[in-house]
Protein backbone atom coordinates (compact mmCIF):
# COMPACT_ATOMS: atom_id res chain seq x y z
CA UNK A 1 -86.12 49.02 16.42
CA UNK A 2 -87.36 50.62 13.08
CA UNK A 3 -84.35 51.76 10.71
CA UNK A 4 -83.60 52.76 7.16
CA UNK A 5 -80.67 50.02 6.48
CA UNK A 6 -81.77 47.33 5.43
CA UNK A 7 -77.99 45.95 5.85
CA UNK A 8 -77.91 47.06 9.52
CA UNK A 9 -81.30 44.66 10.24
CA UNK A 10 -79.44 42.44 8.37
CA UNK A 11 -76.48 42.39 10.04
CA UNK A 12 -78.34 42.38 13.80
CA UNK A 13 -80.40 39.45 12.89
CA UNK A 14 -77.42 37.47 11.93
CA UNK A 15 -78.24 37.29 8.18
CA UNK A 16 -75.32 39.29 7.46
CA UNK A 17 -71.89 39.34 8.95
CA UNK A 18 -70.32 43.14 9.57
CA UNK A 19 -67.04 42.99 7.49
CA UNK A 20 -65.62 46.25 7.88
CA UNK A 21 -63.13 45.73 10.60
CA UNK A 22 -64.05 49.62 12.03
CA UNK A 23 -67.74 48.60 12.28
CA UNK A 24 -66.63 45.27 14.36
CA UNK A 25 -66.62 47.03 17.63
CA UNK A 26 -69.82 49.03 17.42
CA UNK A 27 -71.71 45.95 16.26
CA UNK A 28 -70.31 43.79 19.26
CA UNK A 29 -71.26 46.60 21.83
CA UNK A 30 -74.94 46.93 20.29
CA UNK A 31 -75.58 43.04 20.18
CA UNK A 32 -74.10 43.28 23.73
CA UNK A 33 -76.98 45.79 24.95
CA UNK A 34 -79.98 44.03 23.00
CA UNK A 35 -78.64 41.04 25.04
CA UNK A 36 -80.20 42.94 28.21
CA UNK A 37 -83.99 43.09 26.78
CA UNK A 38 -85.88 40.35 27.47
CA UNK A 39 -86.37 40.54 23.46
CA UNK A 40 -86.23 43.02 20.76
CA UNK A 41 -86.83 43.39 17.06
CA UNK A 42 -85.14 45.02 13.83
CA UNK A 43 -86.98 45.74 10.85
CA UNK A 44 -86.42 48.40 8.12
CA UNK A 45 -88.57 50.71 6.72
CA UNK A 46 -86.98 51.94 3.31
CA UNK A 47 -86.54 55.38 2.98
CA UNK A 48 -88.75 55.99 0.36
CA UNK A 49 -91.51 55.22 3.06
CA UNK A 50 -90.32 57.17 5.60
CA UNK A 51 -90.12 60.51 4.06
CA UNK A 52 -90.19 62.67 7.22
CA UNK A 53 -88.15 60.71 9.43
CA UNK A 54 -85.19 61.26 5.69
CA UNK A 55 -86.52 64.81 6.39
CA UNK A 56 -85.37 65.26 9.13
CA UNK A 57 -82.35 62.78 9.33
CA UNK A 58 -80.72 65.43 6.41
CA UNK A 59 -82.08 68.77 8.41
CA UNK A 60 -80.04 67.49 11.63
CA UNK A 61 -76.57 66.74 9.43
CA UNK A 62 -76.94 69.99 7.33
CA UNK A 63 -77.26 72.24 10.79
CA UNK A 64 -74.26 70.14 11.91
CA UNK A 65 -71.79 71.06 8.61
């Protein structure tokens, strides 16, 4: 997987613990399904290299508001 957040790679390669006690839940459920692949990857890609992918990230919130 290819994200923005460099926290979120962080926190799925077990550099980083997820504090926030709402985010607990979502984290355990994600590591849960990347336990059913064989194997998987996260890396980020910071935004400011990934200009149309920001794009259209803030195109698909604005539509939603």
């Amino acid at each position: 997987m290819i994200n923005d957040s460099e926290l979120v790679a962080r926190q799925i390669g077990g550099e980083y613990k997820v504090k926030q006690a709402h985010l607990k839940p979502l984290f355990e459920e994600a590591m849960a399904a990347l336990r059913g692949f064989d194997g998987w990857s996260v890396r980020n890609v910071p935004r400011a290299e990934n200009d149309r992918a920001d794009a259209l990230v803030n195109q698909a919130l604005d539509a939603r508001a």
